[in-house]
C-alpha atoms as a PDB file:
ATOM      1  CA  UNK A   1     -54.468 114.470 -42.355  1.00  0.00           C
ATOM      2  CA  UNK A   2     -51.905 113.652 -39.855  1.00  0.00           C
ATOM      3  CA  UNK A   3     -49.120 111.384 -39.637  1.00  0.00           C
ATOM      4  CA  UNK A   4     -50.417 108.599 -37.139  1.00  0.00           C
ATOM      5  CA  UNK A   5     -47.000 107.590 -36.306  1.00  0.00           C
ATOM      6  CA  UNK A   6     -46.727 111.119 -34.482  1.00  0.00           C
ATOM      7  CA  UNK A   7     -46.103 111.048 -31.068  1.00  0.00           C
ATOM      8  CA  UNK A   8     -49.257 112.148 -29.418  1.00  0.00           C
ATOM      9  CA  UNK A   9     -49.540 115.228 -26.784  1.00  0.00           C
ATOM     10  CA  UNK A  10     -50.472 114.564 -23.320  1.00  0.00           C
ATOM     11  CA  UNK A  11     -53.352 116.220 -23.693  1.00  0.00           C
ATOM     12  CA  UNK A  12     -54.314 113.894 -26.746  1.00  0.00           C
ATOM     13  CA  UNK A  13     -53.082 110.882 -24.523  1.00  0.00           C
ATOM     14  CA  UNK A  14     -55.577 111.426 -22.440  1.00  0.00           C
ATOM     15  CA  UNK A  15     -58.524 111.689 -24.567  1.00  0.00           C
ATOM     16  CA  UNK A  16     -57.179 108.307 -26.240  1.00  0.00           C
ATOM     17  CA  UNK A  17     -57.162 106.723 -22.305  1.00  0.00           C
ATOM     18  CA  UNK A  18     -60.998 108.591 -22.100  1.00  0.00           C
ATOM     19  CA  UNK A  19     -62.081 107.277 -25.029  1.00  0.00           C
ATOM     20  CA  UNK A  20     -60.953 103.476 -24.742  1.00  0.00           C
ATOM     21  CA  UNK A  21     -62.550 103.979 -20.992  1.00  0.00           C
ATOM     22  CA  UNK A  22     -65.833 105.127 -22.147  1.00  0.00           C
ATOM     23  CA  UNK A  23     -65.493 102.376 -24.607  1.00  0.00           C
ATOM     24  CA  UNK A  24     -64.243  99.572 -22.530  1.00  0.00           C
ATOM     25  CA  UNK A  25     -67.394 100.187 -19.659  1.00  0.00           C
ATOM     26  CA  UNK A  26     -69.836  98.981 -21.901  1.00  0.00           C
ATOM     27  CA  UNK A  27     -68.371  96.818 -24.449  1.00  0.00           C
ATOM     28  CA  UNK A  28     -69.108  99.174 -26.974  1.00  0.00           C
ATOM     29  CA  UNK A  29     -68.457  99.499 -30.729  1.00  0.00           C
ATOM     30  CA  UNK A  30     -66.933 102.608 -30.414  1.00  0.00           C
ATOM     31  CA  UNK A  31     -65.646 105.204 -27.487  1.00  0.00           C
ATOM     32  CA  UNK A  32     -64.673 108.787 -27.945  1.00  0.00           C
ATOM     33  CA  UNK A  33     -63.584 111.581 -25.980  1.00  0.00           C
ATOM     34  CA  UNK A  34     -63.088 115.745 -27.434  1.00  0.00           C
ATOM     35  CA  UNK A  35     -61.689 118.430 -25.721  1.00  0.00           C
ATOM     36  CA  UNK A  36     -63.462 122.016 -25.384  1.00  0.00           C
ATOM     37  CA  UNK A  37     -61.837 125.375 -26.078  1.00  0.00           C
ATOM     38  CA  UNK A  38     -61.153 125.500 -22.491  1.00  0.00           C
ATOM     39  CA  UNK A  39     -59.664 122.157 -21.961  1.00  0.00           C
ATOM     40  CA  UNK A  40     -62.398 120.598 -20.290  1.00  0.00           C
ATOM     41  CA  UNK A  41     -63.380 116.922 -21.658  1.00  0.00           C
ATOM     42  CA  UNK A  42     -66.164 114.856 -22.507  1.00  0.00           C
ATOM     43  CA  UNK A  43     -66.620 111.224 -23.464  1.00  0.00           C
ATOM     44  CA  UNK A  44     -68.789 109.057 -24.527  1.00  0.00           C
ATOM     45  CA  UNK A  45     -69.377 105.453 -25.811  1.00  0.00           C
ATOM     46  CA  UNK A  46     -71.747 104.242 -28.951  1.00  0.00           C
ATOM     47  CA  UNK A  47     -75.459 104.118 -28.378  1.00  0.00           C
ATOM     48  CA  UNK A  48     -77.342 101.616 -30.226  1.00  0.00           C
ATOM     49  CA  UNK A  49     -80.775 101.330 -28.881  1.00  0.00           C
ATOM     50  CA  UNK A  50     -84.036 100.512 -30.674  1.00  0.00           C
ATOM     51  CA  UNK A  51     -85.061 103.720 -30.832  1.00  0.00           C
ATOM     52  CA  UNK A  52     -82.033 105.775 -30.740  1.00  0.00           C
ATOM     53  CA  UNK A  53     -78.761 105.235 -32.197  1.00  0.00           C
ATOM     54  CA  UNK A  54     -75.634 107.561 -31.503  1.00  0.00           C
ATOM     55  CA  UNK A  55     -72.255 107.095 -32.175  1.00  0.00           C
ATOM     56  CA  UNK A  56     -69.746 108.033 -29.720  1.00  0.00           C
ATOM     57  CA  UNK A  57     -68.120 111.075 -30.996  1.00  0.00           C
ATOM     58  CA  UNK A  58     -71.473 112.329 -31.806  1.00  0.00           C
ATOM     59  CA  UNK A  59     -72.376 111.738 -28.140  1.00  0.00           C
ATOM     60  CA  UNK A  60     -68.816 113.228 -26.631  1.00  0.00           C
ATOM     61  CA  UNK A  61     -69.791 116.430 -29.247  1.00  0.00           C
ATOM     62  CA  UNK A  62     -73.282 116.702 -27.490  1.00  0.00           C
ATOM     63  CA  UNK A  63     -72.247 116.247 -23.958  1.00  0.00           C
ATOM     64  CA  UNK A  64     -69.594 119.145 -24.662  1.00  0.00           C
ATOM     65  CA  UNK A  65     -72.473 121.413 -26.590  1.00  0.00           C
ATOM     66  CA  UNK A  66     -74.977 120.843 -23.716  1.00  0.00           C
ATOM     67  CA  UNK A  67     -72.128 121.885 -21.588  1.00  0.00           C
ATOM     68  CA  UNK A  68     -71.783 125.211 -22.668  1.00  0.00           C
ATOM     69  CA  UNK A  69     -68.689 124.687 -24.745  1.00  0.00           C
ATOM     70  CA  UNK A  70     -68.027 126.995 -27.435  1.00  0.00           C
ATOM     71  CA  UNK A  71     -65.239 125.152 -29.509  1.00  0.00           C
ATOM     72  CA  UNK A  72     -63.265 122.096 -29.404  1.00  0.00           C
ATOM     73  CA  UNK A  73     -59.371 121.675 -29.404  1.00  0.00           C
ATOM     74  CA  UNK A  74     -59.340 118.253 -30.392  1.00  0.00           C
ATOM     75  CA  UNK A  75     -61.319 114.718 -30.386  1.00  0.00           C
ATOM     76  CA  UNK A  76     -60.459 111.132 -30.663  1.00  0.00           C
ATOM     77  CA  UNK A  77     -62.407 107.962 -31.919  1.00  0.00           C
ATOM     78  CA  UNK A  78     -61.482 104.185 -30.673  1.00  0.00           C
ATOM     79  CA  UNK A  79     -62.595 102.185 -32.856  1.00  0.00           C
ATOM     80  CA  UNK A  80     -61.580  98.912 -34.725  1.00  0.00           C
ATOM     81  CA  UNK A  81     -61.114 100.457 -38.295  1.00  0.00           C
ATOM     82  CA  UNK A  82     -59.873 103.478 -39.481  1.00  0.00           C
ATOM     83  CA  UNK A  83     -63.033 105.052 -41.350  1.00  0.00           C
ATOM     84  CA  UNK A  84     -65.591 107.425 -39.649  1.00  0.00           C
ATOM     85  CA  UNK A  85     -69.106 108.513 -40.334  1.00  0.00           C
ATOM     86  CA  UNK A  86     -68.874 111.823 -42.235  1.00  0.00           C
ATOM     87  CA  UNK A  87     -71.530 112.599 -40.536  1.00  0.00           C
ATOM     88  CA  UNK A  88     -68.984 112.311 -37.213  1.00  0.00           C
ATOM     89  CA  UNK A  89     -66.924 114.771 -38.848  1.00  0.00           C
ATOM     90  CA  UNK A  90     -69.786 117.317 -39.127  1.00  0.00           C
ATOM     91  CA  UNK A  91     -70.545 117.560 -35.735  1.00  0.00           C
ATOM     92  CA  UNK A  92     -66.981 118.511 -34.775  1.00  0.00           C
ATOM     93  CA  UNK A  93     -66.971 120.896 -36.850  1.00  0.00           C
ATOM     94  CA  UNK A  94     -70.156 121.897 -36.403  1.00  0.00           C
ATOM     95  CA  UNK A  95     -68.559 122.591 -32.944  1.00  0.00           C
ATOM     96  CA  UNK A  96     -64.901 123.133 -33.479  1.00  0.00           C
ATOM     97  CA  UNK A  97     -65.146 124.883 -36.894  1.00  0.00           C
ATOM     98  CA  UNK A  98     -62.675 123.780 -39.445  1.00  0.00           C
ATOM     99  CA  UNK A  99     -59.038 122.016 -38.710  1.00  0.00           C
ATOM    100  CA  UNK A 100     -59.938 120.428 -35.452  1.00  0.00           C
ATOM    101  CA  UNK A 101     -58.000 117.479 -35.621  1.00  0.00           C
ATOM    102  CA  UNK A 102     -59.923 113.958 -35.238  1.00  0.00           C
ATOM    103  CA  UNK A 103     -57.728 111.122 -34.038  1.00  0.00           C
ATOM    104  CA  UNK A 104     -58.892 107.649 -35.093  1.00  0.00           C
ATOM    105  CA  UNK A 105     -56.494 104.997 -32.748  1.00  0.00           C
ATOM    106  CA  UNK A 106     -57.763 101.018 -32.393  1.00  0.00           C
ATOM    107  CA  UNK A 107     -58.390  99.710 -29.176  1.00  0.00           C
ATOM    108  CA  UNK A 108     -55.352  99.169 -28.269  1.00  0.00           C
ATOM    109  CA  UNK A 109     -54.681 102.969 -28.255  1.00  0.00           C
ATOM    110  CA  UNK A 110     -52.834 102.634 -31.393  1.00  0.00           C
ATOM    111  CA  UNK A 111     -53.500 105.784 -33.413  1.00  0.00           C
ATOM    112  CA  UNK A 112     -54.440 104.347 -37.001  1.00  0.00           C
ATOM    113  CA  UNK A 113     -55.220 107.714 -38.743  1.00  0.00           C
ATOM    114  CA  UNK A 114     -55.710 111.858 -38.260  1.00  0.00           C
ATOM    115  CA  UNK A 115     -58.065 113.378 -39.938  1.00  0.00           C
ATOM    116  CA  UNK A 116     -58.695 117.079 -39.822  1.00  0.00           C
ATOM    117  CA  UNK A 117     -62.156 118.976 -40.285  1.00  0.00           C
END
């Protein structure tokens, strides 16, 4: 866990800015953006359809994976509350491999809590 009064990286900045974006396009529950082992980033926003229903960090995880990416550096959820899916968790690492840290910050950009994988 980190401390979410830490002052976030650039880098993280910016995948808090993608995120809310992603987010913010189509009035979605959620928005999320991760960064590869390269520092290339993906984002994406919650998908509730019918017949399919992703959540948005699952979605940034599986843009980045069908990208060729081979690890991930770091990922961020906006969101309203502070829980996630554990099931969100598992596909970073599933990707990243343990202590990829997950940022969780409201929609204001507010980082409400850091959870690591």
């Amino acid at each position: 866990m980190t401390d979410p009064d830490t002052a976030l990286s650039a880098e993280d900045a910016k995948l808090v800015t993608l995120a809310r974006g992603a987010r913010g396009r189509v009035g979605a529950a959620e928005g999320a953006a991760v960064r590869d082992e390269t520092g290339r980033t993906y984002s994406g926003a919650t998908v509730a359809l019918p017949s399919l229903a992703v959540s948005a960090l699952r979605l940034a995880v599986a843009q980045a994976a069908a990208s060729g990416a081979r690890g991930l550096e770091a990922a961020v959820v906006v969101r309203r509350s502070a829980d996630l899916d554990a099931a969100d968790l598992d596909a970073v690492r599933d990707l990243g491999g343990d202590g990829v840290v997950v940022l969780v910050a409201g929609p204001d950009g507010t980082v409400l809590a850091g959870l690591r994988t």
